[in-house]
PDB file of N, CA and C in Angstrom:
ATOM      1  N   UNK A   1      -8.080  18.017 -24.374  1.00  0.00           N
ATOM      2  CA  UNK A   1      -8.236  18.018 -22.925  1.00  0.00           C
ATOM      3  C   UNK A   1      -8.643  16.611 -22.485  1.00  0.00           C
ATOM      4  N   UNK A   2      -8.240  16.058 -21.300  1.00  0.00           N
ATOM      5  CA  UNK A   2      -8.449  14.701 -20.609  1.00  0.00           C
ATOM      6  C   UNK A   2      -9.646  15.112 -19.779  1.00  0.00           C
ATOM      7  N   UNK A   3     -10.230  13.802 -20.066  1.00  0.00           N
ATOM      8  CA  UNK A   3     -11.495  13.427 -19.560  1.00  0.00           C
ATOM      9  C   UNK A   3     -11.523  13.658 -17.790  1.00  0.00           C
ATOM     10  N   UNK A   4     -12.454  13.727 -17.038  1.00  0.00           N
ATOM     11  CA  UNK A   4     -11.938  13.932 -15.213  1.00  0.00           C
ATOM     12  C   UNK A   4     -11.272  12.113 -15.378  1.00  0.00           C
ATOM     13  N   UNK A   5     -10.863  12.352 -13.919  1.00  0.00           N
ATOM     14  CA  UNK A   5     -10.888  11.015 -13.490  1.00  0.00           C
ATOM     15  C   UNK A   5     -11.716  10.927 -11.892  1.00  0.00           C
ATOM     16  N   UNK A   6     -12.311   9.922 -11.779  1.00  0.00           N
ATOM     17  CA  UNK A   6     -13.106  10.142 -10.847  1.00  0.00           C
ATOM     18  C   UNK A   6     -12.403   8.741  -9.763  1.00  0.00           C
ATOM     19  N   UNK A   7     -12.554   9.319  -8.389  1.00  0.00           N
ATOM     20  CA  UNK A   7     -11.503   8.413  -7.404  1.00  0.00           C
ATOM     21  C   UNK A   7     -12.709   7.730  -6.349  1.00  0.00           C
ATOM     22  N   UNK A   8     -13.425   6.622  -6.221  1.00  0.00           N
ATOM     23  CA  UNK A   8     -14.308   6.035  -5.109  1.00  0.00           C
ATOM     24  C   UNK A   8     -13.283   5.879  -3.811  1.00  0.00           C
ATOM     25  N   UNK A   9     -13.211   7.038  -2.880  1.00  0.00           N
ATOM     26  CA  UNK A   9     -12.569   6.468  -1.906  1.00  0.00           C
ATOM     27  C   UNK A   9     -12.614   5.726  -0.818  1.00  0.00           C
ATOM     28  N   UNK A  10     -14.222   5.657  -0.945  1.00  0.00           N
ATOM     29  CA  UNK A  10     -14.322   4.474   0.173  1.00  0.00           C
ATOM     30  C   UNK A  10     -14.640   2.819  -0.155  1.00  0.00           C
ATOM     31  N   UNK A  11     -14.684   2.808  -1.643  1.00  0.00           N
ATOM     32  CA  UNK A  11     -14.445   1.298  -1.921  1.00  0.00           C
ATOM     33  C   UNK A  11     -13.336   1.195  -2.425  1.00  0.00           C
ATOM     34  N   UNK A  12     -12.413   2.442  -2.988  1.00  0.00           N
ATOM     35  CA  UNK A  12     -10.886   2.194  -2.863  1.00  0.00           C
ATOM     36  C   UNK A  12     -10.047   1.293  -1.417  1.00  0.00           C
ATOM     37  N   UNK A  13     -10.487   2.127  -0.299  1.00  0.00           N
ATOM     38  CA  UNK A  13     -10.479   1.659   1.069  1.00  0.00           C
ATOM     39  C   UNK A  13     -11.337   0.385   1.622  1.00  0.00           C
ATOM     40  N   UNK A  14     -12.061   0.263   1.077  1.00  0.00           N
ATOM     41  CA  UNK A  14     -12.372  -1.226   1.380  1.00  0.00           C
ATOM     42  C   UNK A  14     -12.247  -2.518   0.614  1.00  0.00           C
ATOM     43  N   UNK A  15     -12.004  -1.762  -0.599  1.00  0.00           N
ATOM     44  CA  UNK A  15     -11.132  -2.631  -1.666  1.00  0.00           C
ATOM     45  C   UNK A  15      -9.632  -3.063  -0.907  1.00  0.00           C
ATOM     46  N   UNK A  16      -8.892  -2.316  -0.360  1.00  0.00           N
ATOM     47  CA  UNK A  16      -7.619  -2.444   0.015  1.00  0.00           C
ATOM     48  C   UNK A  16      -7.889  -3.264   1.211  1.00  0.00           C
ATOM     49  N   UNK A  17      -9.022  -3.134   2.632  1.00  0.00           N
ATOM     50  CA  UNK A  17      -8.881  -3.775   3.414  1.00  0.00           C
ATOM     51  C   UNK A  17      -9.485  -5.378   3.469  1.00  0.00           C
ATOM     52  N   UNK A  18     -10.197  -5.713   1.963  1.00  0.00           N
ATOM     53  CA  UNK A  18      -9.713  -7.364   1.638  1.00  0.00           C
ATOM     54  C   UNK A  18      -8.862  -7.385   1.064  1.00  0.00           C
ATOM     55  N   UNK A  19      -7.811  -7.030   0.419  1.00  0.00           N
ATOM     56  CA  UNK A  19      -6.564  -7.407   0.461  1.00  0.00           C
ATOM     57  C   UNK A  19      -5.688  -7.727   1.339  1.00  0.00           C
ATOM     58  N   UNK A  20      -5.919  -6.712   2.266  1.00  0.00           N
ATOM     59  CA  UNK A  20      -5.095  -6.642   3.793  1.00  0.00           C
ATOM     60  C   UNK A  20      -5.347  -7.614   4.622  1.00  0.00           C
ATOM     61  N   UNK A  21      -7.046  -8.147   4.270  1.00  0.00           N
ATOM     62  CA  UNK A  21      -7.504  -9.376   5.089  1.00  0.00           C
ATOM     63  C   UNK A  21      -7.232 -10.834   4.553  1.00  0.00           C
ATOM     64  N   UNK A  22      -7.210 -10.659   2.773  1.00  0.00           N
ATOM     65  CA  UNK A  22      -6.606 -12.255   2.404  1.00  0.00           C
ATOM     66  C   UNK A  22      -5.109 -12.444   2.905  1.00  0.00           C
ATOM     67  N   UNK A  23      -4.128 -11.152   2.964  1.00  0.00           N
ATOM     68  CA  UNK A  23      -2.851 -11.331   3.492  1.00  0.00           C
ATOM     69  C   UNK A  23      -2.836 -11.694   4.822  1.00  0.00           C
ATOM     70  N   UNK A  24      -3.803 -11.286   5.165  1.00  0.00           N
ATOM     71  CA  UNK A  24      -3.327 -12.103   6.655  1.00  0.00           C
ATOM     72  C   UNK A  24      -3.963 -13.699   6.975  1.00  0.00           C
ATOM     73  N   UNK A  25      -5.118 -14.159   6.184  1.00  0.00           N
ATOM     74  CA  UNK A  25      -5.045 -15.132   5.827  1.00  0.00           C
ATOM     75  C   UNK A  25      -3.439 -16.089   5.188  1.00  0.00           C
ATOM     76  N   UNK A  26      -3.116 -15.525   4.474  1.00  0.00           N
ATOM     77  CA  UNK A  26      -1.518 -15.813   3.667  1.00  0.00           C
ATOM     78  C   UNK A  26      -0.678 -16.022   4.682  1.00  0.00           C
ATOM     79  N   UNK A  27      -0.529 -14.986   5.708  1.00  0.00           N
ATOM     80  CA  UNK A  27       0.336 -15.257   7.176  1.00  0.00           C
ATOM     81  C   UNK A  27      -0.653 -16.285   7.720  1.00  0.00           C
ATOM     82  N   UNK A  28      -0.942 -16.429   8.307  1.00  0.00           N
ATOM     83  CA  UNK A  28      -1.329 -17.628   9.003  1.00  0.00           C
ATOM     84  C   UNK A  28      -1.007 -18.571   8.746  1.00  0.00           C
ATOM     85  N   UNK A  29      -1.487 -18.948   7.180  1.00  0.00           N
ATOM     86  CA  UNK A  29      -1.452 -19.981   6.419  1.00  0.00           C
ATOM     87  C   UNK A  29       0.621 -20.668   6.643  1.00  0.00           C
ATOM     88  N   UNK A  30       0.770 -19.437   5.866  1.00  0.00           N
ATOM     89  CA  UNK A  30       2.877 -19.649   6.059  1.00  0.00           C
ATOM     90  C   UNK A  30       2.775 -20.038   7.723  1.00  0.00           C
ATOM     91  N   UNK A  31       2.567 -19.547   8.340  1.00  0.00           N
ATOM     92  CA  UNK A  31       2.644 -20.090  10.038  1.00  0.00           C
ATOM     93  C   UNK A  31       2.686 -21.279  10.432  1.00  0.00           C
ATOM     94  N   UNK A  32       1.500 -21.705   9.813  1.00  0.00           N
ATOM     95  CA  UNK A  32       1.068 -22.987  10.153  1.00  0.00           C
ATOM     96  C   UNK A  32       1.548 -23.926   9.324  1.00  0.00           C
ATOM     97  N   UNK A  33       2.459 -23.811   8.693  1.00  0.00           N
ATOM     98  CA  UNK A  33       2.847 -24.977   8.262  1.00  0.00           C
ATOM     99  C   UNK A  33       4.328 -25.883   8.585  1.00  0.00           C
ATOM    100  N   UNK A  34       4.258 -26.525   9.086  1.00  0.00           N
ATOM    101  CA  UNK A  34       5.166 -26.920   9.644  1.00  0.00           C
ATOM    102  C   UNK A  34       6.728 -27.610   9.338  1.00  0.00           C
ATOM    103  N   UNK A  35       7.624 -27.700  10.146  1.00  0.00           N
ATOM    104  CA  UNK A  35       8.740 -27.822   9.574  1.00  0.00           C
ATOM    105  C   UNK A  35       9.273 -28.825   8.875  1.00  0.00           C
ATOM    106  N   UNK A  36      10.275 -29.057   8.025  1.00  0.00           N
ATOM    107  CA  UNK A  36      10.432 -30.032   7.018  1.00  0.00           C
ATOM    108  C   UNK A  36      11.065 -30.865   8.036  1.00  0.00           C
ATOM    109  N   UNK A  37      10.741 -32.446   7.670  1.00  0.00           N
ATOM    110  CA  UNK A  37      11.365 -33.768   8.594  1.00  0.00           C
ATOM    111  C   UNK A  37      12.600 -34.037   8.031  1.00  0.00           C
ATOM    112  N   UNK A  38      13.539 -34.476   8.574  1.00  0.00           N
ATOM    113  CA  UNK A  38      14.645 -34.584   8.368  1.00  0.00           C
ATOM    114  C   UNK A  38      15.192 -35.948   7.650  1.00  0.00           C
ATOM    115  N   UNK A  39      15.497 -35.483   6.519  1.00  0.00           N
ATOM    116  CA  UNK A  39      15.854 -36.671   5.739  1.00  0.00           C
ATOM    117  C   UNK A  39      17.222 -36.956   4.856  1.00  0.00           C
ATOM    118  N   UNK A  40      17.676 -36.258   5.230  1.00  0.00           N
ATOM    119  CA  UNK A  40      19.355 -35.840   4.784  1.00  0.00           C
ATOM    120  C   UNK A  40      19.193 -34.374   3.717  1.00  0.00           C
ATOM    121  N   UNK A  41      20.192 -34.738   2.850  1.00  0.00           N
ATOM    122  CA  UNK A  41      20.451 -33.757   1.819  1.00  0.00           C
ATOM    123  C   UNK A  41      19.615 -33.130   1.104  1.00  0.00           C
ATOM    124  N   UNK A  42      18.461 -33.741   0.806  1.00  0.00           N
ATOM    125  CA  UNK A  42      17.136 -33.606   0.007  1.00  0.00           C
ATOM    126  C   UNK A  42      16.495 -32.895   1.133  1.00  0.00           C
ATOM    127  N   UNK A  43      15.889 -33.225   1.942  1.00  0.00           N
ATOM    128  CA  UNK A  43      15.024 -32.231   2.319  1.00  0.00           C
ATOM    129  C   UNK A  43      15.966 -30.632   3.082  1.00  0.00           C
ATOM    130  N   UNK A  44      17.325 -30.766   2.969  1.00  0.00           N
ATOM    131  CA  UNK A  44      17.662 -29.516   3.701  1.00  0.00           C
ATOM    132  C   UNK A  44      17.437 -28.989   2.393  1.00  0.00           C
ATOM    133  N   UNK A  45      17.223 -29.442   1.278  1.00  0.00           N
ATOM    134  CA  UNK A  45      17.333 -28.565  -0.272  1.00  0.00           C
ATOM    135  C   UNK A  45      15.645 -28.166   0.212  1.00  0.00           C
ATOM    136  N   UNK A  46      14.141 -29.108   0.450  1.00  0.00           N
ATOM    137  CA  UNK A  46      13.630 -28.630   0.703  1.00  0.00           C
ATOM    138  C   UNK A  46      13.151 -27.777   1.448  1.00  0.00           C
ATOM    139  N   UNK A  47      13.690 -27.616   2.686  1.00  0.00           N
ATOM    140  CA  UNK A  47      13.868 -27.076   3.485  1.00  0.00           C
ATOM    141  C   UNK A  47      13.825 -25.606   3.527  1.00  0.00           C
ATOM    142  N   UNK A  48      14.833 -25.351   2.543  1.00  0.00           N
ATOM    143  CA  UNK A  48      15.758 -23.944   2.205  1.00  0.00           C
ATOM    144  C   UNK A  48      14.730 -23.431   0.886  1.00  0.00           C
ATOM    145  N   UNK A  49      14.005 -24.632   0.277  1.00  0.00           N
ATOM    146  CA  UNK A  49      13.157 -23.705  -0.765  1.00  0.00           C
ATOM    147  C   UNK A  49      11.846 -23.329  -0.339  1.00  0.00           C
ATOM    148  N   UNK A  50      11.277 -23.948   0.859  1.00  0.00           N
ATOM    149  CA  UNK A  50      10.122 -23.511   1.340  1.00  0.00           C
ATOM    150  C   UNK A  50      10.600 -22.764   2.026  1.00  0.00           C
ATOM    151  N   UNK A  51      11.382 -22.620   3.021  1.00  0.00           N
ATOM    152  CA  UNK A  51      11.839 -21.242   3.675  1.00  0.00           C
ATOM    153  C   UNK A  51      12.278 -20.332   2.736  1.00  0.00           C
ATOM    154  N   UNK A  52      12.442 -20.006   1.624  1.00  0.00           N
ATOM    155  CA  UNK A  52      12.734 -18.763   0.411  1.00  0.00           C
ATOM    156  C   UNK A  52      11.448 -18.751   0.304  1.00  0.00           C
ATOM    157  N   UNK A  53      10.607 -19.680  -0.356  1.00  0.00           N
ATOM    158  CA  UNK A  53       9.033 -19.430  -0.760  1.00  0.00           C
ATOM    159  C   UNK A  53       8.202 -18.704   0.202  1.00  0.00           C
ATOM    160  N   UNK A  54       8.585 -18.972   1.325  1.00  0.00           N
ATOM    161  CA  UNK A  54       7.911 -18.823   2.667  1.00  0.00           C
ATOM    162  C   UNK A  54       8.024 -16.928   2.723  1.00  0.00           C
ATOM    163  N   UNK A  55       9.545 -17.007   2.738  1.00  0.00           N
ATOM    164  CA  UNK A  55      10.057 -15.194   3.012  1.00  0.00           C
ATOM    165  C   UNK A  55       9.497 -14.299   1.342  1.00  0.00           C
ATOM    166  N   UNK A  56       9.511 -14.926   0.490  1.00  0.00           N
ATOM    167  CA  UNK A  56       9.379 -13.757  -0.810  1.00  0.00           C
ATOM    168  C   UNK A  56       7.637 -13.965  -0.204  1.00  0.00           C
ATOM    169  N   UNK A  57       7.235 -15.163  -0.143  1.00  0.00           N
ATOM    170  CA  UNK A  57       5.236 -14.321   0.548  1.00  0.00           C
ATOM    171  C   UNK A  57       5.375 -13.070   1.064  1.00  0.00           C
ATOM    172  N   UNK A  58       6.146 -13.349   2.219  1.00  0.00           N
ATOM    173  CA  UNK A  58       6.369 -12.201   3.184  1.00  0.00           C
ATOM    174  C   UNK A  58       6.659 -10.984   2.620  1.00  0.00           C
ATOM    175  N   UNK A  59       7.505 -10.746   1.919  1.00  0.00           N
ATOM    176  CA  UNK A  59       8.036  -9.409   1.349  1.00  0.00           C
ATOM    177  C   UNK A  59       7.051  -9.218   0.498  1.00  0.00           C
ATOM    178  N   UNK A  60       6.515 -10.067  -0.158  1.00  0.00           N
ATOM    179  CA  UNK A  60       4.840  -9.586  -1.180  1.00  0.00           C
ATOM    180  C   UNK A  60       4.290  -9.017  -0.346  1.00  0.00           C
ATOM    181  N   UNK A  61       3.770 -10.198   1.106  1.00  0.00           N
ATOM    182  CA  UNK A  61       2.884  -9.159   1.483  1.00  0.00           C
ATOM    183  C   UNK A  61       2.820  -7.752   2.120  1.00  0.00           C
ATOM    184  N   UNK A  62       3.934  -7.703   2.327  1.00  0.00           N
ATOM    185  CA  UNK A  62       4.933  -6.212   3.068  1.00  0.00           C
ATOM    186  C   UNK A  62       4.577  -5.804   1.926  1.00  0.00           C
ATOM    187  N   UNK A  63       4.990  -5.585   0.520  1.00  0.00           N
ATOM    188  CA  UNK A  63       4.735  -4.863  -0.174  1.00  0.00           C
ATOM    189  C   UNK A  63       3.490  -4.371  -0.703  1.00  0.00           C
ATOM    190  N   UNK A  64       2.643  -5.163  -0.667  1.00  0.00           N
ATOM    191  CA  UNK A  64       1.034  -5.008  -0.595  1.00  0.00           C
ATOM    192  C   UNK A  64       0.360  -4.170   0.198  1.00  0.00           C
ATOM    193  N   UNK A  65       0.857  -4.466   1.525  1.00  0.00           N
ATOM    194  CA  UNK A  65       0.682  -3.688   2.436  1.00  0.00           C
ATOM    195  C   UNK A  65       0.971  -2.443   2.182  1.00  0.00           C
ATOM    196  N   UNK A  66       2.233  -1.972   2.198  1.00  0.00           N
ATOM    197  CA  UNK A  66       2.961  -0.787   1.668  1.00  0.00           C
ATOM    198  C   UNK A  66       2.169   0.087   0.654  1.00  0.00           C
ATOM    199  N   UNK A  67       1.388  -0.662  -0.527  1.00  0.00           N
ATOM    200  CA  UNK A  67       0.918  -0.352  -1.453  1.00  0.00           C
ATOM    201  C   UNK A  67      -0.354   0.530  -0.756  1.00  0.00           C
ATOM    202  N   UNK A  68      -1.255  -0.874  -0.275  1.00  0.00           N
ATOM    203  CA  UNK A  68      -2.366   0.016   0.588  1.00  0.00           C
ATOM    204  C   UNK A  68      -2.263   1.088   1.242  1.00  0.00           C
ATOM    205  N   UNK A  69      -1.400   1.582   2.054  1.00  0.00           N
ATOM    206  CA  UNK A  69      -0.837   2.215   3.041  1.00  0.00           C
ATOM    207  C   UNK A  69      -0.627   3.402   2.267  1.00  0.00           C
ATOM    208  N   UNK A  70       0.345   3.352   0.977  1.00  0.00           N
ATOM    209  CA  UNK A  70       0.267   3.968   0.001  1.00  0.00           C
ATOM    210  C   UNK A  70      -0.846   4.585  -0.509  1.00  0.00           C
ATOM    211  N   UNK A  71      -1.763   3.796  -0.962  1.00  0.00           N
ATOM    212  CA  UNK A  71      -3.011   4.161  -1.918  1.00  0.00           C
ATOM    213  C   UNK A  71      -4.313   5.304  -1.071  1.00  0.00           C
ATOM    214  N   UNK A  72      -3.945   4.916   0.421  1.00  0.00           N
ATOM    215  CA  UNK A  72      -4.786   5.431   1.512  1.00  0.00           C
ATOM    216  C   UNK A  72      -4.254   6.926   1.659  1.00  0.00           C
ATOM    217  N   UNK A  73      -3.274   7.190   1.359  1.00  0.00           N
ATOM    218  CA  UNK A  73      -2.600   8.286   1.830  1.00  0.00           C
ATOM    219  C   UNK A  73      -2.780   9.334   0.570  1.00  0.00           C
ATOM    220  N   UNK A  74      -2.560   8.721  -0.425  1.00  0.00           N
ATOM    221  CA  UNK A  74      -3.014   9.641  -1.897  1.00  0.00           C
ATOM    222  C   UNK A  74      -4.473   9.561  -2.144  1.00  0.00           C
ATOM    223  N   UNK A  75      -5.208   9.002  -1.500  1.00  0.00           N
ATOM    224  CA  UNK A  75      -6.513   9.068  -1.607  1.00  0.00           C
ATOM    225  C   UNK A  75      -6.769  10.368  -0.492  1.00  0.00           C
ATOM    226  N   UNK A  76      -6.238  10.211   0.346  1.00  0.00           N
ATOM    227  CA  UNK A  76      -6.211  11.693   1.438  1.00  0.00           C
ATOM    228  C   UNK A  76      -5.777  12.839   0.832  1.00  0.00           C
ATOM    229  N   UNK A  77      -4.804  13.022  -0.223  1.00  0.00           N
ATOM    230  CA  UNK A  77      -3.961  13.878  -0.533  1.00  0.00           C
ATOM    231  C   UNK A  77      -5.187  14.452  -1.687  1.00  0.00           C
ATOM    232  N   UNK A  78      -5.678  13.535  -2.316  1.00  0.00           N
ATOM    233  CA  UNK A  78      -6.490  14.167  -3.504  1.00  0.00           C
ATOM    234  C   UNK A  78      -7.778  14.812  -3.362  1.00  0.00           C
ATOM    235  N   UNK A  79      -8.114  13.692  -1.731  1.00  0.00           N
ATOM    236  CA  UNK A  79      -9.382  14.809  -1.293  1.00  0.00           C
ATOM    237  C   UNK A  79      -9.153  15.783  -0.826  1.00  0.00           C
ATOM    238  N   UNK A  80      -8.154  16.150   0.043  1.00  0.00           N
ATOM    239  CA  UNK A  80      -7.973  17.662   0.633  1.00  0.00           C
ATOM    240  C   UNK A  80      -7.273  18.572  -0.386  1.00  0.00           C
ATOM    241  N   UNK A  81      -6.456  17.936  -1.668  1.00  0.00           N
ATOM    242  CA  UNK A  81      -6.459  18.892  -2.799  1.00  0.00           C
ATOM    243  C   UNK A  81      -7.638  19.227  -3.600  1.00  0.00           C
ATOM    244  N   UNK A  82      -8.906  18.820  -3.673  1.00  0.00           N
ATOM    245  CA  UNK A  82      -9.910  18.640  -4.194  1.00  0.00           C
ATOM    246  C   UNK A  82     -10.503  19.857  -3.457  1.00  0.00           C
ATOM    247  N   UNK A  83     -10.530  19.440  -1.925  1.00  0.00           N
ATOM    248  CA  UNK A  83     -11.466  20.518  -1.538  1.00  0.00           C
ATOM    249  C   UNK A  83     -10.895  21.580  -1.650  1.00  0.00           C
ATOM    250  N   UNK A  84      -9.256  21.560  -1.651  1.00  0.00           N
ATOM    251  CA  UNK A  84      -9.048  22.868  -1.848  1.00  0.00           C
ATOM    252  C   UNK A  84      -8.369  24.054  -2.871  1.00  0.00           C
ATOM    253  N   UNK A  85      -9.043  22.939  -3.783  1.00  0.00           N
ATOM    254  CA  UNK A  85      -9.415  23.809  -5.466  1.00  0.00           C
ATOM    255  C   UNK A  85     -11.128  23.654  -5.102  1.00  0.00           C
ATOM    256  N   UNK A  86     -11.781  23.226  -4.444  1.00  0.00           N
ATOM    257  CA  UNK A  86     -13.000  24.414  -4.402  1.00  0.00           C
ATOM    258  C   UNK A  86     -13.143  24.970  -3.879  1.00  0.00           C
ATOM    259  N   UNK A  87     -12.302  25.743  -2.368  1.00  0.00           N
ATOM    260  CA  UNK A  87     -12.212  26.553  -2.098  1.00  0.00           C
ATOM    261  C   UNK A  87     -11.985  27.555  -2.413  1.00  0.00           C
ATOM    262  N   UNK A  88     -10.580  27.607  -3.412  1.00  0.00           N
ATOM    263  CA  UNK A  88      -9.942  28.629  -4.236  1.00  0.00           C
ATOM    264  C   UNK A  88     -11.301  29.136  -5.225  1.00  0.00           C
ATOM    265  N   UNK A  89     -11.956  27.863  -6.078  1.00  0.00           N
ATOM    266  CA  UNK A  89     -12.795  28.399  -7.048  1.00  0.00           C
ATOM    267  C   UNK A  89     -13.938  29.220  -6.010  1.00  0.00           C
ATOM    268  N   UNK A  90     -14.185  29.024  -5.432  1.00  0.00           N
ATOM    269  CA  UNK A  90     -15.462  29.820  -4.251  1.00  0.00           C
ATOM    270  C   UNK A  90     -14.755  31.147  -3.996  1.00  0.00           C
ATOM    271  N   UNK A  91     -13.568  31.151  -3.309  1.00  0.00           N
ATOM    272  CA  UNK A  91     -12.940  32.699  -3.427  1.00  0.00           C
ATOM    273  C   UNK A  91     -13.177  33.327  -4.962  1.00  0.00           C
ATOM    274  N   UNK A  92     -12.677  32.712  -5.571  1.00  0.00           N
ATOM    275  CA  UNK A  92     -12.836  33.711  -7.114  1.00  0.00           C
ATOM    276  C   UNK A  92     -14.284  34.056  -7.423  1.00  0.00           C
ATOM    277  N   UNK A  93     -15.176  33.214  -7.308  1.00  0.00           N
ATOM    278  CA  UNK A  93     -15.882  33.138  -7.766  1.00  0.00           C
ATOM    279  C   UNK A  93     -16.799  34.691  -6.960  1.00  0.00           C
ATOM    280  N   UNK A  94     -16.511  34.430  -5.437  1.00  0.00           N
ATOM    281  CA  UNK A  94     -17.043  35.497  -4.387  1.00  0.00           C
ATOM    282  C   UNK A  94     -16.246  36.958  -5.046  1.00  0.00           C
ATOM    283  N   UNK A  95     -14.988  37.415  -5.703  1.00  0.00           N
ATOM    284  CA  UNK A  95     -14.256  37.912  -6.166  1.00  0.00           C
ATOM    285  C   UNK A  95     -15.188  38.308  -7.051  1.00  0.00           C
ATOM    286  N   UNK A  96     -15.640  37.520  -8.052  1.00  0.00           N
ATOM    287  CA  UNK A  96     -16.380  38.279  -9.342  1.00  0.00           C
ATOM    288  C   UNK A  96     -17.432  38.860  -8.819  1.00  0.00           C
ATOM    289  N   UNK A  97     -18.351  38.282  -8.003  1.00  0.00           N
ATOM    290  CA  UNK A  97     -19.151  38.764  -7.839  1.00  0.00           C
ATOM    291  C   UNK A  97     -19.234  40.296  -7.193  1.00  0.00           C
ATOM    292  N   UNK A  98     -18.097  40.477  -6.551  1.00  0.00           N
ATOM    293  CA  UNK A  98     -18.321  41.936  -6.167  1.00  0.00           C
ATOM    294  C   UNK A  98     -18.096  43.364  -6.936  1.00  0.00           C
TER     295      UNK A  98
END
């Protein structure tokens, strides 16, 4: 038999919302940085690799996000399945007793 596993959901949840807060640090940061100067051929190469570098941040942090968003929602799912396997055990239990 497996050991419980035990779920902290509110430093799960505040674990997730500094993540959510360095990412938006991360956006800003991509924001503010400004556009490449124009120098012929070379910088449209740079150009095009900080704008890729720029968008895969983005989709990280979409996905991060996603994750949290994720993790918040199965943290909901396990407490209201939780409570309601002790509900069930409280019916049975009211069951034996009679």
């Amino acid at each position: 038999m497996s050991d419980p596993i035990y779920v902290d959901r509110d430093n799960m949840t505040r674990r997730m919302g500094l993540i959510v807060d360095e990412l938006d640090g991360i956006d800003e940061a991509l924001a503010s940085v400004p556009a490449a100067a124009d120098g012929g051929a070379a910088s449209a190469l740079i150009g095009f690799i900080a704008g890729a570098a720029a968008e895969a941040a983005n989709e990280y942090s979409g996905a991060v996000r996603l994750v949290g968003a994720v993790t918040d929602s199965v943290l909901d799912d396990v407490q209201a399945t939780e409570e309601q396997v002790l509900s069930e055990i409280s019916h049975l239990e009211e069951g034996l007793e009679d």
